[in-house]
Protein backbone atom coordinates (compact mmCIF):
# COMPACT_ATOMS: atom_id res chain seq x y z
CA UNK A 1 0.00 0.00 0.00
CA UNK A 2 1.75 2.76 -1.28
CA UNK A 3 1.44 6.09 1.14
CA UNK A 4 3.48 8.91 -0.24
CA UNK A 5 5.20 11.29 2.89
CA UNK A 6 4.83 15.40 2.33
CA UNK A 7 8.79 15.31 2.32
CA UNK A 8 8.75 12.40 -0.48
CA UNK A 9 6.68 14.78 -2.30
CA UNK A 10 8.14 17.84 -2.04
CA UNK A 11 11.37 16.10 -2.82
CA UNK A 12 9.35 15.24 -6.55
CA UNK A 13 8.40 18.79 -6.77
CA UNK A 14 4.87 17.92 -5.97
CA UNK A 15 2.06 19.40 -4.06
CA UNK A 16 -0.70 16.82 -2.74
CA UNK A 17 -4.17 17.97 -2.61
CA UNK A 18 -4.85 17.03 0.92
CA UNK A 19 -2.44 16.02 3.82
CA UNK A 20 -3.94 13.29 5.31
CA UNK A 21 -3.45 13.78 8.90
CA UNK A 22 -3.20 10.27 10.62
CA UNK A 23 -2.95 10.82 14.30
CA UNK A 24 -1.67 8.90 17.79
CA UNK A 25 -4.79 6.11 17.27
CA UNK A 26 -4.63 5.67 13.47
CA UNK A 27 -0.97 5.32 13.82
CA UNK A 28 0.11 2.80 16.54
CA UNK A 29 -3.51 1.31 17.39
CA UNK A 30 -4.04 -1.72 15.85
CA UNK A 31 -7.72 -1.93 15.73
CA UNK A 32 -7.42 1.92 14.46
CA UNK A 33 -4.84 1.33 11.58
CA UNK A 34 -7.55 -0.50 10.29
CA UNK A 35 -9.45 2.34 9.74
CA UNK A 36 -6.61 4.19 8.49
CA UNK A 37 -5.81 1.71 5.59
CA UNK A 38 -9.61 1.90 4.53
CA UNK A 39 -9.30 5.56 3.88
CA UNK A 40 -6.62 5.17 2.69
CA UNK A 41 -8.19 2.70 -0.26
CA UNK A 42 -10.94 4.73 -0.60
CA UNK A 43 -7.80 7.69 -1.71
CA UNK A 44 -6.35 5.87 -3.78
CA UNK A 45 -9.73 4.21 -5.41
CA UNK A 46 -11.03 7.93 -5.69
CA UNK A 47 -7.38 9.05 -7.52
CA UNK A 48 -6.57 11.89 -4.44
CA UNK A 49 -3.32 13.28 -4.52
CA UNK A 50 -2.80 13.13 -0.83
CA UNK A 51 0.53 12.66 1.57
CA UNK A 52 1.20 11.97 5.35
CA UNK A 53 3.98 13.89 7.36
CA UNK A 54 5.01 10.00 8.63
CA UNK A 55 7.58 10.63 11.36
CA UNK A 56 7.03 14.24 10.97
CA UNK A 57 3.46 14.00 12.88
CA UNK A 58 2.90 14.70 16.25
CA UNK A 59 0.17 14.65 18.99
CA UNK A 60 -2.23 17.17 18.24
CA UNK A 61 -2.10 18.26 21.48
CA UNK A 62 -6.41 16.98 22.06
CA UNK A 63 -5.23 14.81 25.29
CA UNK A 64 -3.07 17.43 26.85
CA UNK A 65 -5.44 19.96 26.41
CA UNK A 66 -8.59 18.40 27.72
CA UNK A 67 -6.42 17.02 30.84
CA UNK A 68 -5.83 20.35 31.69
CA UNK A 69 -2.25 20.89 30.40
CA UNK A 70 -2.31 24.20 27.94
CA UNK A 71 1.55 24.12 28.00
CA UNK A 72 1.86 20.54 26.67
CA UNK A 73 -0.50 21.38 24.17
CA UNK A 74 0.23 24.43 23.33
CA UNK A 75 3.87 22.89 22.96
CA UNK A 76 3.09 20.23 20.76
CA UNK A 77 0.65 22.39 18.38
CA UNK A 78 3.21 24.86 17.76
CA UNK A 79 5.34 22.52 16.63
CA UNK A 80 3.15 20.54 14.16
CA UNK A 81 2.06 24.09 12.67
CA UNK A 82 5.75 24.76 12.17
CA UNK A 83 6.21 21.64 9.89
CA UNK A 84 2.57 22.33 8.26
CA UNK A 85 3.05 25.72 7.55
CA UNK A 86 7.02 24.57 5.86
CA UNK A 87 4.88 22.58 3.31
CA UNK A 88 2.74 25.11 2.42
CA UNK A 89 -0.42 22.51 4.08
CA UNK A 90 -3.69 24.36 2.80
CA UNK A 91 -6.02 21.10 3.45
CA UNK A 92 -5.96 18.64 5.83
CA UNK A 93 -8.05 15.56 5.69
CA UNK A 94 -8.32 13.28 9.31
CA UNK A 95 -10.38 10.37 10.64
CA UNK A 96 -10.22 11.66 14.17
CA UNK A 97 -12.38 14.01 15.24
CA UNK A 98 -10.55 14.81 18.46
CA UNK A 99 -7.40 15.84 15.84
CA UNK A 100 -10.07 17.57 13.18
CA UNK A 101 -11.82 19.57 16.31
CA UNK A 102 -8.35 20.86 17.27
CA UNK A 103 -6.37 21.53 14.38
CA UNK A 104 -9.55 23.14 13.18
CA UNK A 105 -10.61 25.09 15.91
CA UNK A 106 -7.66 25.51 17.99
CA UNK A 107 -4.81 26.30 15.84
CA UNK A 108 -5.87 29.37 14.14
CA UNK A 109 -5.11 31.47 17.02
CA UNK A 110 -1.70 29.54 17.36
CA UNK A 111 -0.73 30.53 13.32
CA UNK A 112 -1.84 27.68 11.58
CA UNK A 113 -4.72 27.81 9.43
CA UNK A 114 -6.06 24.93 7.51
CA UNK A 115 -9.03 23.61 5.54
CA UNK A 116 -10.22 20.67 7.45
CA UNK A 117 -12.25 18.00 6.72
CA UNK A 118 -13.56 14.79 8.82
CA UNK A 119 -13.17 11.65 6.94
CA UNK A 120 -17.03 11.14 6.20
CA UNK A 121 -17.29 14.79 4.91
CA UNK A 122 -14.78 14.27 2.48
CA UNK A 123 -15.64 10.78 1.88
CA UNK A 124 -19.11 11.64 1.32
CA UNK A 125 -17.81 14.79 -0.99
CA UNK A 126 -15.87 12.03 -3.17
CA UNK A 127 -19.19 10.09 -3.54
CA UNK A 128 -21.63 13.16 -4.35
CA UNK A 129 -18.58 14.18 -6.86
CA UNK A 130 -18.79 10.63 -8.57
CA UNK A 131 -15.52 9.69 -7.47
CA UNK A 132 -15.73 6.78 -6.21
CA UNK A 133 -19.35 4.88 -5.99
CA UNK A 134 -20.72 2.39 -3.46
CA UNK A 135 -23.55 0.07 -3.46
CA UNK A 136 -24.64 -2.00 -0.85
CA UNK A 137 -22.30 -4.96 -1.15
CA UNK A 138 -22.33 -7.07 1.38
CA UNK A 139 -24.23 -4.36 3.96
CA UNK A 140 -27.36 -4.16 1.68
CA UNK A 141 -30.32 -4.23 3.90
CA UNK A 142 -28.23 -4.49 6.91
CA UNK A 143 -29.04 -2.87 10.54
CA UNK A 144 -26.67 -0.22 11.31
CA UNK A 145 -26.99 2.46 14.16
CA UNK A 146 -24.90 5.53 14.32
CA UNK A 147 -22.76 6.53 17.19
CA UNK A 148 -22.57 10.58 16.92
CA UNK A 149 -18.96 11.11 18.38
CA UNK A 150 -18.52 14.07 20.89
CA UNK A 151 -16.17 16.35 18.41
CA UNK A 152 -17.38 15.52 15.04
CA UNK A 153 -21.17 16.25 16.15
CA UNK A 154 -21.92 18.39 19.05
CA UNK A 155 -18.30 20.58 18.71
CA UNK A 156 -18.83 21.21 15.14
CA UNK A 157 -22.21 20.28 14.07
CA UNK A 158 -21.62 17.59 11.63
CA UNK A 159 -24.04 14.85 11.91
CA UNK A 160 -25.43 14.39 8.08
CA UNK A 161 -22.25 13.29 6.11
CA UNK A 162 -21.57 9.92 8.03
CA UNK A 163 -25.69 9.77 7.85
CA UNK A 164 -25.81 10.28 4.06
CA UNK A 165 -23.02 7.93 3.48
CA UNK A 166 -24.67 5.16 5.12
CA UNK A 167 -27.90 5.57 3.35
CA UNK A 168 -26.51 5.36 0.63
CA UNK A 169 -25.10 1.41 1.21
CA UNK A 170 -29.05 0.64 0.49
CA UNK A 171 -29.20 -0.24 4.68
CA UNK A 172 -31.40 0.23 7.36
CA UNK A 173 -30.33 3.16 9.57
CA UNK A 174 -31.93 3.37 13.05
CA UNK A 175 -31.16 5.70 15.01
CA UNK A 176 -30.64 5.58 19.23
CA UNK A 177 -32.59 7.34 21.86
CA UNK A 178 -30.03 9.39 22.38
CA UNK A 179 -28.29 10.74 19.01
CA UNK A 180 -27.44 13.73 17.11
CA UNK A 181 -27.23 16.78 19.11
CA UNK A 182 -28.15 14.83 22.21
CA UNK A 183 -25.57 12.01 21.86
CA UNK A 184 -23.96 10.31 24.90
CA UNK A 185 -20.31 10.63 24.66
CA UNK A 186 -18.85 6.90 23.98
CA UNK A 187 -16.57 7.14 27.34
CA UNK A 188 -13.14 8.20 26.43
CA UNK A 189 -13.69 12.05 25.23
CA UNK A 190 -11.84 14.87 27.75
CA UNK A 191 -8.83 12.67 27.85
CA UNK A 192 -11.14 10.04 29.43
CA UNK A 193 -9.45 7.41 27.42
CA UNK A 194 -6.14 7.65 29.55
CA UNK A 195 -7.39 7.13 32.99
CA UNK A 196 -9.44 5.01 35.48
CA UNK A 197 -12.78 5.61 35.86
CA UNK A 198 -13.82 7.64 38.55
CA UNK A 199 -16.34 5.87 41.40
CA UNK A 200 -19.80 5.33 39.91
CA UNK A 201 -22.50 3.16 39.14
CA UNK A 202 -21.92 2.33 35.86
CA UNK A 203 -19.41 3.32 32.76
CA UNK A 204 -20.23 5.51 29.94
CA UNK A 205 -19.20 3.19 27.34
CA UNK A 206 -21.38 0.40 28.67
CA UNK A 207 -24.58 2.91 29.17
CA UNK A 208 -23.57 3.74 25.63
CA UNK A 209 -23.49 0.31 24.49
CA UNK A 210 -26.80 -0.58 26.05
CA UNK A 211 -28.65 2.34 24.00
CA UNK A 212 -26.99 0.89 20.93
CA UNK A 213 -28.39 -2.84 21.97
CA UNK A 214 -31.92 -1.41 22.32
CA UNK A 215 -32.30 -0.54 18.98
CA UNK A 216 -31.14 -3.99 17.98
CA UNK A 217 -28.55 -2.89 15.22
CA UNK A 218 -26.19 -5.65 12.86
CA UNK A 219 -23.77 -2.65 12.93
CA UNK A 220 -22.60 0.08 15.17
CA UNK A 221 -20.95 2.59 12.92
CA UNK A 222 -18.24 4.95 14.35
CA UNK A 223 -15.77 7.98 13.41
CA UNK A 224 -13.85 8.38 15.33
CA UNK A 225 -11.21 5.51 16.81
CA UNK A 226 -11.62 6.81 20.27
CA UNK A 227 -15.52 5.74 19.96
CA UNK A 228 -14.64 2.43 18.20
CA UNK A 229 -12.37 1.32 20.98
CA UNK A 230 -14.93 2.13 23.84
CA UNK A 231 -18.10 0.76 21.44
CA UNK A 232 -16.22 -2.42 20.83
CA UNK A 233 -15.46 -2.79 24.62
CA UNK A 234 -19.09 -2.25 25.57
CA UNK A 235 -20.13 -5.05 22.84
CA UNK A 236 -17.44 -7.36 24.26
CA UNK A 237 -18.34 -6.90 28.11
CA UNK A 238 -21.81 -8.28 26.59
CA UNK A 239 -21.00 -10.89 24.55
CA UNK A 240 -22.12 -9.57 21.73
CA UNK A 241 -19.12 -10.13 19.37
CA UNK A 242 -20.20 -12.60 16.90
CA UNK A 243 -23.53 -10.87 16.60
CA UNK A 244 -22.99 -7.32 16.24
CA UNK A 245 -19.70 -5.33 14.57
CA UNK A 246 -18.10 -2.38 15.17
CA UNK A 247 -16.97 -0.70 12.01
CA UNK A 248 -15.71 2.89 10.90
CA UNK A 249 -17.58 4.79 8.28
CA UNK A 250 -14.50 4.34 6.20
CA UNK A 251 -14.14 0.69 6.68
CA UNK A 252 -17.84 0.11 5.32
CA UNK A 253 -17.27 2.27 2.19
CA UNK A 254 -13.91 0.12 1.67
CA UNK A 255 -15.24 -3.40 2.46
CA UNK A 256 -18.32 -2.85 0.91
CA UNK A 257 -16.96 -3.06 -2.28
CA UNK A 258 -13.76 -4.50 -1.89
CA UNK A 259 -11.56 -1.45 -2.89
């Protein structure tokens, strides 16, 4: 699987379209570089000229910053906006909303100001453009409910693009009690992810994953990794595994139709 670096490119005399921005999960997670080899497919499939800064990517700073730490973060942004802003970066493409929340949000008054795009906006920009083209595959009339994550829906809004995406794989959506602008968070948002739970009845992710059983679903369908680990947690603390998936908006659109 050929993935080009911004410094392999440059080196060509080339300018990619977008930089595909990989972050922590989609790069040393193994569940989560499974998400970041579909979107990858669907790139190539869809003929984008994009790169990755490989080695040259850092944190975004998300974890540092919702723990509490401006410093660390503040550290670690400047620094990534340095090496954007040396290639010339005008549009960033990601598959984590905590790193498409920040970058997009958060870096502006830091110096470093991007387009930036989720994964299932540009994904489902791709389709509406007729550049690449799904069809139910192996989903068609398939369950599938939609976990909203935290930073892709109620920080910025965007809760139609994964939505439009999955109608079109000729499926069933159904939606939870809770979804759209009143989501529950998966668990792990706020730097959650990193730490012990604190004393409590119950966890998020399994009140999550209890909302997502009610509506009896074949597939929960995530973007973001952070929500993917914590969903796929919740379905294995109740034995759900071999009934119900856990799958990425970008791994349906690539296994779908076997790009």
């Amino acid at each position: 699987m050929k993935v080009p670096t911004m410094a392999e490119m440059v080196a060509e005399g080339k300018a990619p379209e977008v930089l595909f921005w990989v972050g922590c999960a989609g790069s040393f997670d193994d569940r989560a570089k499974k998400i970041t080899k579909a979107l990858v497919k669907i790139l190539h499939k869809a003929k984008v000229s994009f790169a990755v800064l490989g080695t040259e990517e850092s944190c975004s700073g998300d974890p540092a910053k919702r723990a509490g730490n401006e410093f660390l973060f503040q550290m670690q942004a400047i620094s990534n906006i340095e090496v954007l802003n040396a290639y010339e970066v005008k549009k960033i493409v990601t598959a984590c909303p905590h790193c498409y929340n920040t970058i997009k949000n958060e870096y502006p008054e830091l110096g470093g100001n991007y387009e930036v795009m989720h994964h299932t906006q540009f994904i489902n920009a791709l389709l509406e453009e007729g550049k690449i083209t799904i069809e139910g595959g192996k989903y068609s009339g398939k369950r599938i409910t939609f976990h909203d994550p935290c930073y892709l829906g109620r920080a910025n809004n965007v809760y139609e693009a994964p939505r439009e995406i999955i109608r079109k794989l000729e499926v069933e959506l159904i939606e939870m009690k809770r979804c759209k602008s009143n989501g529950l968070c998966c668990g792990a948002g706020g730097a959650q992810m990193f730490k012990d739970a604190e004393n409590g009845d119950k966890e998020i992710f399994i009140e999550r994953t209890e909302e997502a059983l009610e509506v009896a679903p074949n597939i929960i369908a995530t973007g973001c990794p952070f929500c993917n680990t914590m969903m796929t947690d919740g379905i294995k603390h109740k034995e759900k595994e071999s009934e119900i998936k856990v799958l990425d908006i970008a791994e349906l659109i690539a296994n779908a139709n076997d790009l």
